[in-house]
C-alpha atoms as a PDB file:
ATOM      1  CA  UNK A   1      63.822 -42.006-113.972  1.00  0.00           C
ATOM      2  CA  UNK A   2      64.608 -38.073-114.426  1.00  0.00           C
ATOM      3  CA  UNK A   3      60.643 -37.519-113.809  1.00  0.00           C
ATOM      4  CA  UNK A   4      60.540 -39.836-110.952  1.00  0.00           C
ATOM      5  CA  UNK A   5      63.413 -37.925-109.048  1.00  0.00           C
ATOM      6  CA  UNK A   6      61.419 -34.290-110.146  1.00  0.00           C
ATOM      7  CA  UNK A   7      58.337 -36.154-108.358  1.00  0.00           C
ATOM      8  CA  UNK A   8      59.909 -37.073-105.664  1.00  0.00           C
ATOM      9  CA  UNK A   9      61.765 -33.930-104.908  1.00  0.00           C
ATOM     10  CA  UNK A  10      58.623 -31.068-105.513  1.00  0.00           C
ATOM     11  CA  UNK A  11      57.179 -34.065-103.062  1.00  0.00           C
ATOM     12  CA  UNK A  12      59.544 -33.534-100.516  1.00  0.00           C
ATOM     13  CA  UNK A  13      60.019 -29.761-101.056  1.00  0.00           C
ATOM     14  CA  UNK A  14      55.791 -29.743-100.861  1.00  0.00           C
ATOM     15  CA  UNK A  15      55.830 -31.723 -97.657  1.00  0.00           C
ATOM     16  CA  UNK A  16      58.638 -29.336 -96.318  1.00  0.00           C
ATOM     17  CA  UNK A  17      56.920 -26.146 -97.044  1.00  0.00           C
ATOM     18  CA  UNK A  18      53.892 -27.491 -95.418  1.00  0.00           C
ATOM     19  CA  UNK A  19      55.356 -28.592 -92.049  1.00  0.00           C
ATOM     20  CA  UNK A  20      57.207 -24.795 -92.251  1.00  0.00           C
ATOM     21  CA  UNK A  21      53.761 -23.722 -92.451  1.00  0.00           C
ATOM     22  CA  UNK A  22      52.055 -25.434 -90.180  1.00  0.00           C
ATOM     23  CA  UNK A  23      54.774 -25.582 -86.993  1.00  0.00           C
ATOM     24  CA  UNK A  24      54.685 -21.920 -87.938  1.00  0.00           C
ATOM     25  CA  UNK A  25      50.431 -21.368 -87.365  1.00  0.00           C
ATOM     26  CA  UNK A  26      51.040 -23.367 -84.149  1.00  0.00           C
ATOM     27  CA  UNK A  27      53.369 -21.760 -82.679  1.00  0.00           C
ATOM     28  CA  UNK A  28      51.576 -18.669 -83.179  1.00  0.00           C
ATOM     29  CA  UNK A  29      48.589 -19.588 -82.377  1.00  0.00           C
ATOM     30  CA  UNK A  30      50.207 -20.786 -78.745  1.00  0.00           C
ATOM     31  CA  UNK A  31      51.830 -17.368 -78.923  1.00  0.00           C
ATOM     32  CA  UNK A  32      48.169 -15.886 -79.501  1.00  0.00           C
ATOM     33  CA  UNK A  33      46.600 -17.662 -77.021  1.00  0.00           C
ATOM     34  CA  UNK A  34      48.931 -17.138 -74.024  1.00  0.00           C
ATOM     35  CA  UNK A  35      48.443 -13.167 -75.012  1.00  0.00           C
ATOM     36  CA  UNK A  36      44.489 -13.944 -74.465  1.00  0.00           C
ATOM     37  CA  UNK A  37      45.210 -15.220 -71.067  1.00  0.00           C
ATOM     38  CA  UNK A  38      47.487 -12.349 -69.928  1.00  0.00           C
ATOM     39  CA  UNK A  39      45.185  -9.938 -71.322  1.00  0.00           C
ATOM     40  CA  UNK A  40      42.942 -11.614 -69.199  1.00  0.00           C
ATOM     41  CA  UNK A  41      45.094 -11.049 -66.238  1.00  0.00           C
ATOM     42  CA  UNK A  42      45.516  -7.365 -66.981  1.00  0.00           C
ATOM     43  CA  UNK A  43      42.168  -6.616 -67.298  1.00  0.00           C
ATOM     44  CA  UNK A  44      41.446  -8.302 -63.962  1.00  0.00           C
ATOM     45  CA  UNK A  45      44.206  -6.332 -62.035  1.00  0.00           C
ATOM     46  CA  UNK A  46      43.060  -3.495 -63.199  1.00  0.00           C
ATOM     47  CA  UNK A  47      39.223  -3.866 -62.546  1.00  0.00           C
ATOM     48  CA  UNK A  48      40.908  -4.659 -59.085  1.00  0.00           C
ATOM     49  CA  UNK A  49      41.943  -1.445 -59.152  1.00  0.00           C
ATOM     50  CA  UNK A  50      38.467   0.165 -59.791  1.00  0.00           C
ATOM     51  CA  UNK A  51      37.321  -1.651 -56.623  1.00  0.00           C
ATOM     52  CA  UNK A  52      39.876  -0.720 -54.260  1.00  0.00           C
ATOM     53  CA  UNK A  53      39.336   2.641 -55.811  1.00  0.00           C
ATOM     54  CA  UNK A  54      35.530   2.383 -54.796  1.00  0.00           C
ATOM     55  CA  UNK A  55      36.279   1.321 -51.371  1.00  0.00           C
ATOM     56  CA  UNK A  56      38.607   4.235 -51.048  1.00  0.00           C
ATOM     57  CA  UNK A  57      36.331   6.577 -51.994  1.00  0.00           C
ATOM     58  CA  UNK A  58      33.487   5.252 -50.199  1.00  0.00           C
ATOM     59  CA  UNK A  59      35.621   4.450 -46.885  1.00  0.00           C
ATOM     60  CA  UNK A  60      36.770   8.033 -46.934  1.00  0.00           C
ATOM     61  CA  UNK A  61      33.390   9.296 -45.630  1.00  0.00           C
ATOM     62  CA  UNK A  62      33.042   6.692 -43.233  1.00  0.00           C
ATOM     63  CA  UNK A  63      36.214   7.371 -41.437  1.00  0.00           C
ATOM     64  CA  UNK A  64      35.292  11.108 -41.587  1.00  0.00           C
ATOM     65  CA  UNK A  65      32.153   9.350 -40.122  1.00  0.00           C
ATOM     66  CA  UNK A  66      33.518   7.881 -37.130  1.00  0.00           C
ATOM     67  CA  UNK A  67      35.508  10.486 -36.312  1.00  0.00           C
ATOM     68  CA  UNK A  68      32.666  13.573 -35.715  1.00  0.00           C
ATOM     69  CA  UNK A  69      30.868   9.885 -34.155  1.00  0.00           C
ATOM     70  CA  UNK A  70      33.816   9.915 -31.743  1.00  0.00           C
ATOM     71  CA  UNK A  71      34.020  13.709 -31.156  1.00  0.00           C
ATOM     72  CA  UNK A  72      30.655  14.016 -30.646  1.00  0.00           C
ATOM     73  CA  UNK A  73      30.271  11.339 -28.260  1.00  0.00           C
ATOM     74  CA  UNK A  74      32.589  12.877 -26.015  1.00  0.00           C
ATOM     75  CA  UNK A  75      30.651  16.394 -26.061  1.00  0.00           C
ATOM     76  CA  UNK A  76      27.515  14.602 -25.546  1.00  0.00           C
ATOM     77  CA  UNK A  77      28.765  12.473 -22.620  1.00  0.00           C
ATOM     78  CA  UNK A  78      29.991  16.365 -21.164  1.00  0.00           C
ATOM     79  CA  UNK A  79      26.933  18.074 -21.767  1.00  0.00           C
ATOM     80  CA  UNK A  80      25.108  14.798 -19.467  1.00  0.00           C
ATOM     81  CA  UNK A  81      27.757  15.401 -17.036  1.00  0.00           C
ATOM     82  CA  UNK A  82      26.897  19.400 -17.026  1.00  0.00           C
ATOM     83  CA  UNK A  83      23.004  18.799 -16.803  1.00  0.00           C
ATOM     84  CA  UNK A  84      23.096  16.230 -14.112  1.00  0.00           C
ATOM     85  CA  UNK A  85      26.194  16.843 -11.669  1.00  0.00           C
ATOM     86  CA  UNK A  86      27.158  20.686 -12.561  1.00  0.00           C
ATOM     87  CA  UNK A  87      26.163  23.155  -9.994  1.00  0.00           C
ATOM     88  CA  UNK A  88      26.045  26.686  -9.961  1.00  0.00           C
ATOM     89  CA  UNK A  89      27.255  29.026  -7.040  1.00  0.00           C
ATOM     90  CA  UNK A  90      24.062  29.938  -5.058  1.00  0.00           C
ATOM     91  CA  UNK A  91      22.119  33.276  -5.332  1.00  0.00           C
ATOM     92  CA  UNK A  92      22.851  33.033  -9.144  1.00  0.00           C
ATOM     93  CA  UNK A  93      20.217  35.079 -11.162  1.00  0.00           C
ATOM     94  CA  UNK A  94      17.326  33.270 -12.692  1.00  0.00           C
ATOM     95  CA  UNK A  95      18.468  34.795 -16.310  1.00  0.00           C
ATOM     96  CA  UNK A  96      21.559  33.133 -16.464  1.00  0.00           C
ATOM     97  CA  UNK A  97      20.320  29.461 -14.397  1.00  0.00           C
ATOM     98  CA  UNK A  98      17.957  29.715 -17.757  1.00  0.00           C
ATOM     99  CA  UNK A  99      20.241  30.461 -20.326  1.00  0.00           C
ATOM    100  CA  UNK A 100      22.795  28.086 -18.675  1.00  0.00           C
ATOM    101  CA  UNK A 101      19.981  25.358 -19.281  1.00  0.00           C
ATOM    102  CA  UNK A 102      19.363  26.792 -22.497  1.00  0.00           C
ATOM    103  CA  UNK A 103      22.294  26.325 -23.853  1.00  0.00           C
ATOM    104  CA  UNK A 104      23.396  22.859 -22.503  1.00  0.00           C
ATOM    105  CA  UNK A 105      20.139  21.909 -24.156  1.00  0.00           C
ATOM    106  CA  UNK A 106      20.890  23.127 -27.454  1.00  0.00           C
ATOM    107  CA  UNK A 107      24.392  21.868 -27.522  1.00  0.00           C
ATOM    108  CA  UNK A 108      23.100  18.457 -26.465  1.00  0.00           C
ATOM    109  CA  UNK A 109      20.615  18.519 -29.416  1.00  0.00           C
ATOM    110  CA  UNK A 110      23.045  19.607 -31.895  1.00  0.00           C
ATOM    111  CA  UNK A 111      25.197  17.239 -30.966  1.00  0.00           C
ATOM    112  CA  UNK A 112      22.696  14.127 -30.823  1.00  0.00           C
ATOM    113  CA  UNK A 113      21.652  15.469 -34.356  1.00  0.00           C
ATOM    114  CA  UNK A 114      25.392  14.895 -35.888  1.00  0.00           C
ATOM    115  CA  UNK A 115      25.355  11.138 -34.353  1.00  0.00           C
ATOM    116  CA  UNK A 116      22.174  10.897 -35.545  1.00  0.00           C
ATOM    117  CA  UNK A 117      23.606  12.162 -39.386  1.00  0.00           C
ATOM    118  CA  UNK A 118      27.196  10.659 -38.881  1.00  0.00           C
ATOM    119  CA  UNK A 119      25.745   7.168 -38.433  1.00  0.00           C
ATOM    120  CA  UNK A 120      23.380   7.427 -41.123  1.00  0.00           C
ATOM    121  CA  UNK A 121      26.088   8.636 -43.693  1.00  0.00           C
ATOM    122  CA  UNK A 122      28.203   5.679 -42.826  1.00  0.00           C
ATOM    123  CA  UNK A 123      25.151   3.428 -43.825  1.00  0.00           C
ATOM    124  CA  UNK A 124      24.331   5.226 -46.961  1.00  0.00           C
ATOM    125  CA  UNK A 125      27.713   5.054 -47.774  1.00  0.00           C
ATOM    126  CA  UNK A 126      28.478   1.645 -46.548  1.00  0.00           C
ATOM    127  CA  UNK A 127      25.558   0.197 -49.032  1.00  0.00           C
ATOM    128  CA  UNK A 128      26.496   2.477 -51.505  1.00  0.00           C
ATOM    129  CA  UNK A 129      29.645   0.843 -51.755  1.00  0.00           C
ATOM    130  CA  UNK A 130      27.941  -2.339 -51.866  1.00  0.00           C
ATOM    131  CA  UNK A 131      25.826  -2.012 -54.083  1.00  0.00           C
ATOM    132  CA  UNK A 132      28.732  -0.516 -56.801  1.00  0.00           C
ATOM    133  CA  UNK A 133      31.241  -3.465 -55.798  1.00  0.00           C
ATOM    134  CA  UNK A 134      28.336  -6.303 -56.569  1.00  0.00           C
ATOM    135  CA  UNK A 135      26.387  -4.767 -59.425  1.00  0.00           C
ATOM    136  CA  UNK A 136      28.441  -2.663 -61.362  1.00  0.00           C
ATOM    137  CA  UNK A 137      32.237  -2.674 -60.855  1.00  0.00           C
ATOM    138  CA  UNK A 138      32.658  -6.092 -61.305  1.00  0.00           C
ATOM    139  CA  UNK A 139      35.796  -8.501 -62.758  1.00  0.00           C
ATOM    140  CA  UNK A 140      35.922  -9.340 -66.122  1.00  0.00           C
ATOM    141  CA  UNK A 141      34.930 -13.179 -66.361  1.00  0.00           C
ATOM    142  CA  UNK A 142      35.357 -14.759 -69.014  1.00  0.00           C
ATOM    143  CA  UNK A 143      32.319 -17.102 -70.586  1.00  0.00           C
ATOM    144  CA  UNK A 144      33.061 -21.097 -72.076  1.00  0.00           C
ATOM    145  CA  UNK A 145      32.709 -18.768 -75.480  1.00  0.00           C
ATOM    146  CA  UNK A 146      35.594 -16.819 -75.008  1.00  0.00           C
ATOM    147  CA  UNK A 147      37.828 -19.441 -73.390  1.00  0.00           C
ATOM    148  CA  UNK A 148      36.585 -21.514 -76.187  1.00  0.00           C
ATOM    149  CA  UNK A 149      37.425 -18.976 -78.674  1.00  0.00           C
ATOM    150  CA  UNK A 150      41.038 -18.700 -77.304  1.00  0.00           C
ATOM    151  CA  UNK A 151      41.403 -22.380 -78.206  1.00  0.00           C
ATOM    152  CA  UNK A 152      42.941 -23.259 -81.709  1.00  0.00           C
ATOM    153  CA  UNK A 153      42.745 -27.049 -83.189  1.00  0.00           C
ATOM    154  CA  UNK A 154      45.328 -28.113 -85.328  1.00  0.00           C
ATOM    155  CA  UNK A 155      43.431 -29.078 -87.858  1.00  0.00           C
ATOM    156  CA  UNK A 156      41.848 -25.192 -88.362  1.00  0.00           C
ATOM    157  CA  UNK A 157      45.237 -25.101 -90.283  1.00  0.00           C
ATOM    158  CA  UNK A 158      43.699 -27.825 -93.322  1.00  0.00           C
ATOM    159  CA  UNK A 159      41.137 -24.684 -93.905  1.00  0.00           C
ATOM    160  CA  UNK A 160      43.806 -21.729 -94.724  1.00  0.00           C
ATOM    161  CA  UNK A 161      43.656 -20.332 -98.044  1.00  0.00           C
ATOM    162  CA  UNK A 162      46.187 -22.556 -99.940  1.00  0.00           C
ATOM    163  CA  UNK A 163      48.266 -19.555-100.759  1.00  0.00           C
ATOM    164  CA  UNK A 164      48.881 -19.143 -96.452  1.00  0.00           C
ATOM    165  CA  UNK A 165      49.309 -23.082 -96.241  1.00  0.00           C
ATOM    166  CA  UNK A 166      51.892 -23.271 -98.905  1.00  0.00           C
ATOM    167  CA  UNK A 167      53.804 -19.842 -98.478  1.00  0.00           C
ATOM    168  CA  UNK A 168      57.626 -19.443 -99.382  1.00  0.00           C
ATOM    169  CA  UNK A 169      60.112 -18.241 -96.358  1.00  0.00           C
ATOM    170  CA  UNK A 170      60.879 -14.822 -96.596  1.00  0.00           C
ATOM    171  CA  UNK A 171      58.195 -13.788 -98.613  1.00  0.00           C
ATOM    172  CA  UNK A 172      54.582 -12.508 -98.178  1.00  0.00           C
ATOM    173  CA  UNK A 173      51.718 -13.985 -98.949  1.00  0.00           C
ATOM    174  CA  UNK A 174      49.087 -11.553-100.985  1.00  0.00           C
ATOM    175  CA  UNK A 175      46.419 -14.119-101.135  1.00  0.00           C
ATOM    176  CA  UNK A 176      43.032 -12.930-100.275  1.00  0.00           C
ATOM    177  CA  UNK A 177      42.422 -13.175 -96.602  1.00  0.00           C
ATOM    178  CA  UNK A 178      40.507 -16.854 -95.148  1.00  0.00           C
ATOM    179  CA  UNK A 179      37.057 -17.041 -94.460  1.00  0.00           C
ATOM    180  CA  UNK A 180      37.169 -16.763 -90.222  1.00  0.00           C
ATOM    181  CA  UNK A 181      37.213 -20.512 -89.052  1.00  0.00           C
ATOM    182  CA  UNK A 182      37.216 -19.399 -85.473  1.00  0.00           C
ATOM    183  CA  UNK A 183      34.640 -16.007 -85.470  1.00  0.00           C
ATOM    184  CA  UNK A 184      32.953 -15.979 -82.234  1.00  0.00           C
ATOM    185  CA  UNK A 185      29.735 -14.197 -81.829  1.00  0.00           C
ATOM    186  CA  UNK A 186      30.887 -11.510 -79.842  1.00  0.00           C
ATOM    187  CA  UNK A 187      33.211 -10.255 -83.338  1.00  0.00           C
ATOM    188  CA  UNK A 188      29.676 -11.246 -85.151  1.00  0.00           C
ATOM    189  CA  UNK A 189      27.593  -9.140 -83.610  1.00  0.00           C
ATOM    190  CA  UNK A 190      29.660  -5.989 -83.305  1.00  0.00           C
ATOM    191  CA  UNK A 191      30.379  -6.393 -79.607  1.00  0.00           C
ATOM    192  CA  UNK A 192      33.957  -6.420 -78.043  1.00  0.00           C
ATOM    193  CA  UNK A 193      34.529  -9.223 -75.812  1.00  0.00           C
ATOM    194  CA  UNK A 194      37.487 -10.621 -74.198  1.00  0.00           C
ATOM    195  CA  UNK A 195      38.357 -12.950 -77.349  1.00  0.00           C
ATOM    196  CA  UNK A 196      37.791 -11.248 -80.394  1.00  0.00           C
ATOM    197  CA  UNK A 197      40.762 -11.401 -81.870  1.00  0.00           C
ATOM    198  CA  UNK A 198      39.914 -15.302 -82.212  1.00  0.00           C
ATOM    199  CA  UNK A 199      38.604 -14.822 -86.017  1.00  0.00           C
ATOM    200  CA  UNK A 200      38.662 -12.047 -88.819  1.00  0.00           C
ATOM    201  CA  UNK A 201      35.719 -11.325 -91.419  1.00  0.00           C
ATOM    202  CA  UNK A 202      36.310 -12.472 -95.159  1.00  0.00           C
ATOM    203  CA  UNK A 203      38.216 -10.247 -97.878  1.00  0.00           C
ATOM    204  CA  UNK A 204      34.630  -9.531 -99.257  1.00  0.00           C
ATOM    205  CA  UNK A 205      33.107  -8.302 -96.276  1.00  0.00           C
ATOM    206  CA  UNK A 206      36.796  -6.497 -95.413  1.00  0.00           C
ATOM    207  CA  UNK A 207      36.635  -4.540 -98.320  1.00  0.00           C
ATOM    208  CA  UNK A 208      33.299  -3.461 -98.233  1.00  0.00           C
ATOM    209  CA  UNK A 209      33.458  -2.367 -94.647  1.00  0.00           C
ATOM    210  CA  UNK A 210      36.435   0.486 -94.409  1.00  0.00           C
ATOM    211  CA  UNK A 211      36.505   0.356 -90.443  1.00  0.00           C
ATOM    212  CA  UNK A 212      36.607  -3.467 -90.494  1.00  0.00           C
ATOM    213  CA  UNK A 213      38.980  -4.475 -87.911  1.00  0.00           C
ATOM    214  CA  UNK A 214      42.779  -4.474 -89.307  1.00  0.00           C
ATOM    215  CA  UNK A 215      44.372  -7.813 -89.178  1.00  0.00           C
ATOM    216  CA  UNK A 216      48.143  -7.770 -87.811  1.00  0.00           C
ATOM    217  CA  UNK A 217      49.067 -11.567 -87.901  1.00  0.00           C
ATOM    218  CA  UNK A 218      50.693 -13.670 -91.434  1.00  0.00           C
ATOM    219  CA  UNK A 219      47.061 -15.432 -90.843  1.00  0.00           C
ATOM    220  CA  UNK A 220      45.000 -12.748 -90.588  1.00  0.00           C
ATOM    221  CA  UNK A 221      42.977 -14.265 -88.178  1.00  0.00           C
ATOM    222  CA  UNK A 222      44.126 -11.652 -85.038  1.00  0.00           C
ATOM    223  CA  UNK A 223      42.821  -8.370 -84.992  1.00  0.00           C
ATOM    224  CA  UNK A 224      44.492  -5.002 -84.143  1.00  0.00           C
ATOM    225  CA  UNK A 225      44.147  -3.773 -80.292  1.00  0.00           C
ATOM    226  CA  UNK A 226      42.771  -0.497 -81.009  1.00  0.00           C
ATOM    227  CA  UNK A 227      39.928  -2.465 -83.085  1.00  0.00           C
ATOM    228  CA  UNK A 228      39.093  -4.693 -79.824  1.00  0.00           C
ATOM    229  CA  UNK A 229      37.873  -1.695 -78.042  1.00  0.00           C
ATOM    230  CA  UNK A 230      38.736  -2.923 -74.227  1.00  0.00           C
ATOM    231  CA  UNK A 231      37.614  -0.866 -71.837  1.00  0.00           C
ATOM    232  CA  UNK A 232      39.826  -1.785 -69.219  1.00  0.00           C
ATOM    233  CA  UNK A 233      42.687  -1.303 -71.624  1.00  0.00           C
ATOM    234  CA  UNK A 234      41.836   1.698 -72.908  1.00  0.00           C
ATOM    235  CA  UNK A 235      43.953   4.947 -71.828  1.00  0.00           C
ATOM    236  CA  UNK A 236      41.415   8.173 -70.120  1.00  0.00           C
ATOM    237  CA  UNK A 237      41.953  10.445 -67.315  1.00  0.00           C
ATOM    238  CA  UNK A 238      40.790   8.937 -64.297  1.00  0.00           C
ATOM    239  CA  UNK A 239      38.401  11.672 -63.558  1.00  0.00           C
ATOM    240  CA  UNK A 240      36.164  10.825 -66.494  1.00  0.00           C
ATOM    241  CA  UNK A 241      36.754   6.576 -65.512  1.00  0.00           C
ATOM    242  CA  UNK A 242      32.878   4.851 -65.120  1.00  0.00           C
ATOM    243  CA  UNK A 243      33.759   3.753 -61.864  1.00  0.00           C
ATOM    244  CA  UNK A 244      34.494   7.328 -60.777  1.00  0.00           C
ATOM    245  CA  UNK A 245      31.812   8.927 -62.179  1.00  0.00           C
ATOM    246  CA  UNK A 246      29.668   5.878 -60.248  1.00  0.00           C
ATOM    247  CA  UNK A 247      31.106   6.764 -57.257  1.00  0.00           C
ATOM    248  CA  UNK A 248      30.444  10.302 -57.492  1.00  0.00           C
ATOM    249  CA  UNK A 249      26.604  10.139 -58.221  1.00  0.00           C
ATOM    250  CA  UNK A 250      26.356   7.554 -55.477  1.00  0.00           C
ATOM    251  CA  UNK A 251      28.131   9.961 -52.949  1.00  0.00           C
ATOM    252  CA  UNK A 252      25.043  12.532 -53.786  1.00  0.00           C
ATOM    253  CA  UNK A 253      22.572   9.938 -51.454  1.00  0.00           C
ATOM    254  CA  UNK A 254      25.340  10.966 -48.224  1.00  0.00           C
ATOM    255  CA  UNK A 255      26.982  13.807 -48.636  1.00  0.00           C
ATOM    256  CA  UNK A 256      24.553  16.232 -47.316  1.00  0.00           C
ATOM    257  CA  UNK A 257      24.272  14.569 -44.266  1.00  0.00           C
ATOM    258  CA  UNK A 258      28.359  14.186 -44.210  1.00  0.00           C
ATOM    259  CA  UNK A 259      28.010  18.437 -44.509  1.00  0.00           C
ATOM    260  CA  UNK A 260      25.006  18.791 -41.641  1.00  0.00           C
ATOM    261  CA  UNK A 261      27.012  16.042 -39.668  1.00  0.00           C
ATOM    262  CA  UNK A 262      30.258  18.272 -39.349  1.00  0.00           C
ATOM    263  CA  UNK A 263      27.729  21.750 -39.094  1.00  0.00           C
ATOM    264  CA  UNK A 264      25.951  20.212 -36.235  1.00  0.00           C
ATOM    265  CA  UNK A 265      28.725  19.029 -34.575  1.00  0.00           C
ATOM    266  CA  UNK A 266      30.331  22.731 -35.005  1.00  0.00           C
ATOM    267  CA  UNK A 267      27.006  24.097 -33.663  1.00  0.00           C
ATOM    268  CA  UNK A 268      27.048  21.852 -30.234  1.00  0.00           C
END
């Protein structure tokens, strides 16, 4: 009778520490993978940011663009006016009906030269700007691997070291850590990716590795942030930012005709 009651009540104590467990690896495992999708979020604001950051640096030259587009249209449309309806009082030397001509002509080349450059620079810049936005600065998608490796069965919870599955309240389990039920191959091979916190290498390979990612959850199965190496994430002066230093090298294909634009127009 006496054993029959023990049985019955390391039974029920058993069954209690396991649903403790258990609603315990849910919950954070919910908790884990609503962080996923927020980090998600944040990293696709701020590629946002990169864009609009192209665009502004880009657009900058083409509204410098349409502005020496706009003056020099103007001077243009005066020289024309000059040439064809602008008279000169009568018995006015030869020397200065010549250099009057003269320079009318090389103000209206000048200036025909910076439309010419303006309007080109806007291209250059325009498809610049294209071509960053589409093949380079681009939002961080996810793949079905990484929204797959957000996802958490239940039953990955049956393959927990017993020593996680069966752990006390208020104390801490020093088992050895589980072999990674979840790894996806991004973790495998070395690469960050958005879900690589989904799984964590074995003790053995843990130990033998000193710069193994650093687990921070009771289930060691979430890695540190610093070990997830997210570039969108990561804190760096702007100035030294990939997008910026894109933008920069692409604004060497324009920016000499932006300078010979604005000399030209100065010229006419």
């Amino acid at each position: 009778m006496v054993l029959a009651e023990v049985l019955a009540g390391s039974a029920a104590g058993t069954h209690a520490i396991w649903d403790y467990n258990r609603e315990n690896f849910l919950y954070d495992r919910e908790m884990r993978q609503e962080t996923e999708l927020k980090i998600l979020e944040w990293r696709a604001e701020q590629s946002e940011l990169w864009r609009d950051d192209i665009r502004d640096l880009i657009g900058l030259t083409e509204k410098k663009m349409d502005s020496y587009l706009l003056v020099s249209t103007l001077q243009l449309g005066m020289c024309l006016v000059f040439v064809t309806e602008g008279r000169l009082q009568p018995q006015t030397p030869p020397w200065l009906i010549h250099f009057y001509m003269l320079t009318l002509s090389a103000a209206f080349m000048y200036l025909l030269m910076s439309v010419w450059l303006a309007v080109h620079a806007s291209i250059v810049a325009q498809c610049s700007a294209v071509r960053l936005l589409t093949q380079f600065v681009r939002l961080p998608i996810p793949s079905w691997a990484d929204l797959h490796n957000m996802r958490t069965f239940a039953s990955s919870f049956e393959k927990l070291d017993t020593g996680y599955m069966m752990r006390l309240p208020f104390t801490r389990n020093r088992a050895s850590a589980p072999a990674n039920t979840q790894s996806s191959p991004a973790l495998d091979a070395g690469t960050p990716g958005p879900a690589t916190a989904a799984g964590a290498a074995s003790s053995s390979s843990t130990s033998a590795q000193p710069d193994a990612p650093r687990p921070i959850d009771p289930w060691s199965l979430e890695h540190h942030g610093d070990d997830r190496h997210l570039y969108e994430l990561d804190h760096m002066p702007a100035s030294k930012r990939r997008h910026v230093c894109l933008a920069r090298r692409a604004s060497k294909q324009f920016q000499s005709y932006d300078a010979f634009a604005r000399v030209s127009m100065a010229f006419g």
